[in-house]
Structure formats: C-alpha cells, structure tokens
PDB file of N, CA and C in Angstrom:
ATOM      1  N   UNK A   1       0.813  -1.201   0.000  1.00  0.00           N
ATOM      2  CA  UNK A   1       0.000   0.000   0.000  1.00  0.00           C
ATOM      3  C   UNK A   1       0.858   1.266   0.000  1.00  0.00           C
ATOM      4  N   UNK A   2       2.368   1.279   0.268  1.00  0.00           N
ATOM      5  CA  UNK A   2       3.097   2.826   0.319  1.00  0.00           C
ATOM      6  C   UNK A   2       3.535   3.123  -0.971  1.00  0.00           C
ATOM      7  N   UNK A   3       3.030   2.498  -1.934  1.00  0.00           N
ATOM      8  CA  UNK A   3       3.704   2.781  -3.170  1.00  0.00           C
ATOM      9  C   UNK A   3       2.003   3.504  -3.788  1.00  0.00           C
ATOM     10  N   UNK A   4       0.819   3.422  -3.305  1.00  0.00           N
ATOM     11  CA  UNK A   4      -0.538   3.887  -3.885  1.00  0.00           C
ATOM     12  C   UNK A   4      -0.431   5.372  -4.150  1.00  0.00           C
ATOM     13  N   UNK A   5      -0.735   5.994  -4.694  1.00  0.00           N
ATOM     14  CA  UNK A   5      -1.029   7.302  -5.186  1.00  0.00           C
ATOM     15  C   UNK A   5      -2.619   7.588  -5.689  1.00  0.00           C
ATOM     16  N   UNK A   6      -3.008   8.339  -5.158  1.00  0.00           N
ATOM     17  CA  UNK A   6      -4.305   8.738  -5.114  1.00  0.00           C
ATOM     18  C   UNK A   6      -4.601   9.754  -6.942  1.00  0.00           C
ATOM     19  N   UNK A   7      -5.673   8.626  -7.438  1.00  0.00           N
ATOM     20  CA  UNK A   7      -5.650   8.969  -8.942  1.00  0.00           C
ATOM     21  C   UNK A   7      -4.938   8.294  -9.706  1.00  0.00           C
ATOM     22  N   UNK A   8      -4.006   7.426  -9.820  1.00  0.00           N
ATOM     23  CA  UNK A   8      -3.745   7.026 -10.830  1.00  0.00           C
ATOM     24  C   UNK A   8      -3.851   5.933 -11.207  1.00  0.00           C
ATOM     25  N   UNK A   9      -4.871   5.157 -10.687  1.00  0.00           N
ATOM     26  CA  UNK A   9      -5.395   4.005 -11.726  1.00  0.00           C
ATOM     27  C   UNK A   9      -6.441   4.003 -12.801  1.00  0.00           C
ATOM     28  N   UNK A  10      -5.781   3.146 -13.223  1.00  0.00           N
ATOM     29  CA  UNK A  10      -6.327   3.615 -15.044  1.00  0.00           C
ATOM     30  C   UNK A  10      -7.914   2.484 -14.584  1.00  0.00           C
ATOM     31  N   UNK A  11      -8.974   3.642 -15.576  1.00  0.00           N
ATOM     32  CA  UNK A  11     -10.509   3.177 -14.768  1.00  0.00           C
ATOM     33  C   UNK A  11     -11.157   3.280 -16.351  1.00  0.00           C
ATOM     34  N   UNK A  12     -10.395   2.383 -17.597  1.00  0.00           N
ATOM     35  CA  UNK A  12     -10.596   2.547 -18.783  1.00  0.00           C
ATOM     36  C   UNK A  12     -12.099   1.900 -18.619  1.00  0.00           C
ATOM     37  N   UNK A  13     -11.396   0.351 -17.680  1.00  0.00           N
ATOM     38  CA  UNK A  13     -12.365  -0.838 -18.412  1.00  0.00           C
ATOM     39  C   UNK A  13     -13.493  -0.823 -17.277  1.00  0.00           C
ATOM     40  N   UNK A  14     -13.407  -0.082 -16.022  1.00  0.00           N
ATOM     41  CA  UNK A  14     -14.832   0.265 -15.649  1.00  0.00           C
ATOM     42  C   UNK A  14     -15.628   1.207 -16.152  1.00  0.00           C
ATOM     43  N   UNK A  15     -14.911   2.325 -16.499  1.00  0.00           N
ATOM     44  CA  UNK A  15     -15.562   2.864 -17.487  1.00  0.00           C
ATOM     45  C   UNK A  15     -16.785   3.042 -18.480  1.00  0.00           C
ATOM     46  N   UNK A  16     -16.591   1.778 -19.251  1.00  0.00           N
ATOM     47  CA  UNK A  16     -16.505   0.987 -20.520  1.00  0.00           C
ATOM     48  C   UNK A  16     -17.849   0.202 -19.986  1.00  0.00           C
ATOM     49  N   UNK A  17     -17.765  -0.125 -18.597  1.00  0.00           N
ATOM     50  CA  UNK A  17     -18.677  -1.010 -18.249  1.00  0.00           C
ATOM     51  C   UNK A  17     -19.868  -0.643 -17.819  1.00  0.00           C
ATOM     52  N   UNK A  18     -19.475   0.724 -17.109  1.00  0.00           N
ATOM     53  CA  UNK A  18     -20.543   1.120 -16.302  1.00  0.00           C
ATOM     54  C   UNK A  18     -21.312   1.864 -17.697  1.00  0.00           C
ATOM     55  N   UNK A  19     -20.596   2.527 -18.663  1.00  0.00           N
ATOM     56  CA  UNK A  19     -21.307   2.606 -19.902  1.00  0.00           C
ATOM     57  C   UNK A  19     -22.297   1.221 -20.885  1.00  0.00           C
ATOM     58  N   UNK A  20     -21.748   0.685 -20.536  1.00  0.00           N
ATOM     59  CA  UNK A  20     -22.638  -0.323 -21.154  1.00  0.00           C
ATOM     60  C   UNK A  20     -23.933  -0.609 -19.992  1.00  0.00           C
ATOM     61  N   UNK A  21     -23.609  -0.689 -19.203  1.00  0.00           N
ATOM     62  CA  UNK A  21     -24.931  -0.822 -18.288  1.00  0.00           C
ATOM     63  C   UNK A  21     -26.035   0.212 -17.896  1.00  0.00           C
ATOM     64  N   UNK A  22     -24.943   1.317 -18.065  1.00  0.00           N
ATOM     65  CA  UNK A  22     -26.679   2.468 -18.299  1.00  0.00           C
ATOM     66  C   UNK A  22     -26.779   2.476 -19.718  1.00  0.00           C
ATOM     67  N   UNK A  23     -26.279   2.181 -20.836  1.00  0.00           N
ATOM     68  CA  UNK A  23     -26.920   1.906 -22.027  1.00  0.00           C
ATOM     69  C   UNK A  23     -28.021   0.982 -22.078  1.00  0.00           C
ATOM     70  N   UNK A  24     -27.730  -0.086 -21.317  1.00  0.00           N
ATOM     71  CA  UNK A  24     -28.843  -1.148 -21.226  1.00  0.00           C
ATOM     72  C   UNK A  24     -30.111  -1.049 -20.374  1.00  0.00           C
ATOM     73  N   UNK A  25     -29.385   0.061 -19.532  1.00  0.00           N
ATOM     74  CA  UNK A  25     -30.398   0.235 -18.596  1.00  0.00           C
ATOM     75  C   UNK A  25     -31.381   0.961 -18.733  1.00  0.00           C
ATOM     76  N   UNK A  26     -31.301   2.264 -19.742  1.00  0.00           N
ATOM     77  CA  UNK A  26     -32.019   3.060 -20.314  1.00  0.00           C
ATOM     78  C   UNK A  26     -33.008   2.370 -21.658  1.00  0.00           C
ATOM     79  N   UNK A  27     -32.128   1.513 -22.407  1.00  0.00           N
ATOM     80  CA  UNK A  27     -33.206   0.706 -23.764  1.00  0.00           C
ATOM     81  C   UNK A  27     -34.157   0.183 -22.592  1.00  0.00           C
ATOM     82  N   UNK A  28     -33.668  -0.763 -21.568  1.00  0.00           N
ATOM     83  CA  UNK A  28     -34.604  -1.572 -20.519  1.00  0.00           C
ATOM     84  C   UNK A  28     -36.066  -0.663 -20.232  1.00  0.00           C
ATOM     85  N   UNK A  29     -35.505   0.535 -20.085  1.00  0.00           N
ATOM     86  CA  UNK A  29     -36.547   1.083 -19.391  1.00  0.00           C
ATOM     87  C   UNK A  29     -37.551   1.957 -20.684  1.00  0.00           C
ATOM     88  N   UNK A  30     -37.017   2.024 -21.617  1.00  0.00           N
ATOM     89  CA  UNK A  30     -37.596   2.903 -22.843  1.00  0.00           C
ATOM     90  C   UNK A  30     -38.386   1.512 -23.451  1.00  0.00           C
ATOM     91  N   UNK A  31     -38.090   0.037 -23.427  1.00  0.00           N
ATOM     92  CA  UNK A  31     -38.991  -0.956 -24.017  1.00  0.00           C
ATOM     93  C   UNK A  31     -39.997  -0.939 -23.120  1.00  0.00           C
ATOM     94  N   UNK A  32     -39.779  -0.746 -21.664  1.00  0.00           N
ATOM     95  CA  UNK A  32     -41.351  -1.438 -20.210  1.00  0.00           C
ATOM     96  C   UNK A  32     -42.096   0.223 -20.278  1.00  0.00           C
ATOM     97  N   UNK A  33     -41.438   1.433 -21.197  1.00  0.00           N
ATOM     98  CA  UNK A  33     -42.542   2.149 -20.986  1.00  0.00           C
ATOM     99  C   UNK A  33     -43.321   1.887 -22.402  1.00  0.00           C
ATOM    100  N   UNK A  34     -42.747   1.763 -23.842  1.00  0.00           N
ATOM    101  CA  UNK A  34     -43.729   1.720 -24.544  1.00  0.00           C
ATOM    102  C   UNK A  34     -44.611   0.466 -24.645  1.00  0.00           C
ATOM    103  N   UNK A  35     -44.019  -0.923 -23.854  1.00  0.00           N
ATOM    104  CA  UNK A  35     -44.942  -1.913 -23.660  1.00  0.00           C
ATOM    105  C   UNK A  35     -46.270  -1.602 -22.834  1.00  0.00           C
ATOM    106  N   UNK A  36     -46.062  -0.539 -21.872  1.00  0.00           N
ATOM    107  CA  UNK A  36     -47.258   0.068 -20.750  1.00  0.00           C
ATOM    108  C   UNK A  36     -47.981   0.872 -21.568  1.00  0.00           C
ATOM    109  N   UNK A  37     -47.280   1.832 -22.411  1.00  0.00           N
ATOM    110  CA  UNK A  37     -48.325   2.395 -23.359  1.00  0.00           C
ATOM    111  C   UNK A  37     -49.227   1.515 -24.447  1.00  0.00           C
ATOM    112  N   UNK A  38     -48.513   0.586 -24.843  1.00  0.00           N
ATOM    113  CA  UNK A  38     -49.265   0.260 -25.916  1.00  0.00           C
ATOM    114  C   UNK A  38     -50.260  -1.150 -25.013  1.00  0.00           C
ATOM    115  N   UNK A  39     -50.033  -1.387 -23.818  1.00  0.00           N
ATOM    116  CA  UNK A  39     -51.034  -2.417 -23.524  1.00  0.00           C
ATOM    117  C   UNK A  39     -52.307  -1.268 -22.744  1.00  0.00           C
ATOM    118  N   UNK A  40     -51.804  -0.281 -22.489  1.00  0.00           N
ATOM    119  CA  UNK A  40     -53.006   0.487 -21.836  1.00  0.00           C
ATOM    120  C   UNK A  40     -53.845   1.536 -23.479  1.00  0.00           C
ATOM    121  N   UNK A  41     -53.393   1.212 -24.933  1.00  0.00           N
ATOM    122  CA  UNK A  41     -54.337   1.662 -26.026  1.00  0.00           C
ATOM    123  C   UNK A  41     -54.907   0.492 -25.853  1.00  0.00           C
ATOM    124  N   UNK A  42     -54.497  -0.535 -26.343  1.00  0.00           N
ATOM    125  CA  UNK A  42     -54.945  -1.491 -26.981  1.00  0.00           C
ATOM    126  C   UNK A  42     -55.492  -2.415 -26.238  1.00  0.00           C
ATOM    127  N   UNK A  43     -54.952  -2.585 -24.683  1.00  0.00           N
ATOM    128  CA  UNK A  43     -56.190  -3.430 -23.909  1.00  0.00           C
ATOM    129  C   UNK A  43     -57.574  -2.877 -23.273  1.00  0.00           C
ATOM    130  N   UNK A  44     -57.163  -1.347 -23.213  1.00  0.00           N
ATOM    131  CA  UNK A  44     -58.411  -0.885 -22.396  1.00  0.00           C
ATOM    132  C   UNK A  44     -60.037  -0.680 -23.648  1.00  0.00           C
TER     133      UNK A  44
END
C-alpha cells in the first residue's frame, strides 16, 4: 500500500462497463414504458 497514489489508476475498463450498463439500462426502461403504453391503447 506505500507505493498507492491517489488517482492514478487507469478506470478505462470500468468505465466501458458502467457505460454499457446504463446503455442497457435506459433501452430496458424505454422498451417497459412503450410496452405500458401500448397495452393500456390497446387493452383498455
């Protein structure tokens, strides 16, 4: 631990990841709202 320096690890590939998961997380949520819209035209 006396060799750590505050900031310099490279945070490419979390990055990378946490981008992909609010990418997914946002389509996720943009498909369960137009599935709610279109079952509340078309079932009611």
């Amino acid at each position: 631990m006396a060799d750590y320096k505050h900031g310099e690890m490279n945070t490419d590939v979390q990055e990378k990841t946490f981008d992909g998961f609010m990418r997914f997380t946002a389509r996720t949520v943009i498909v369960i709202i137009l599935l709610l819209v279109g079952m509340a035209i078309f079932i009611t």
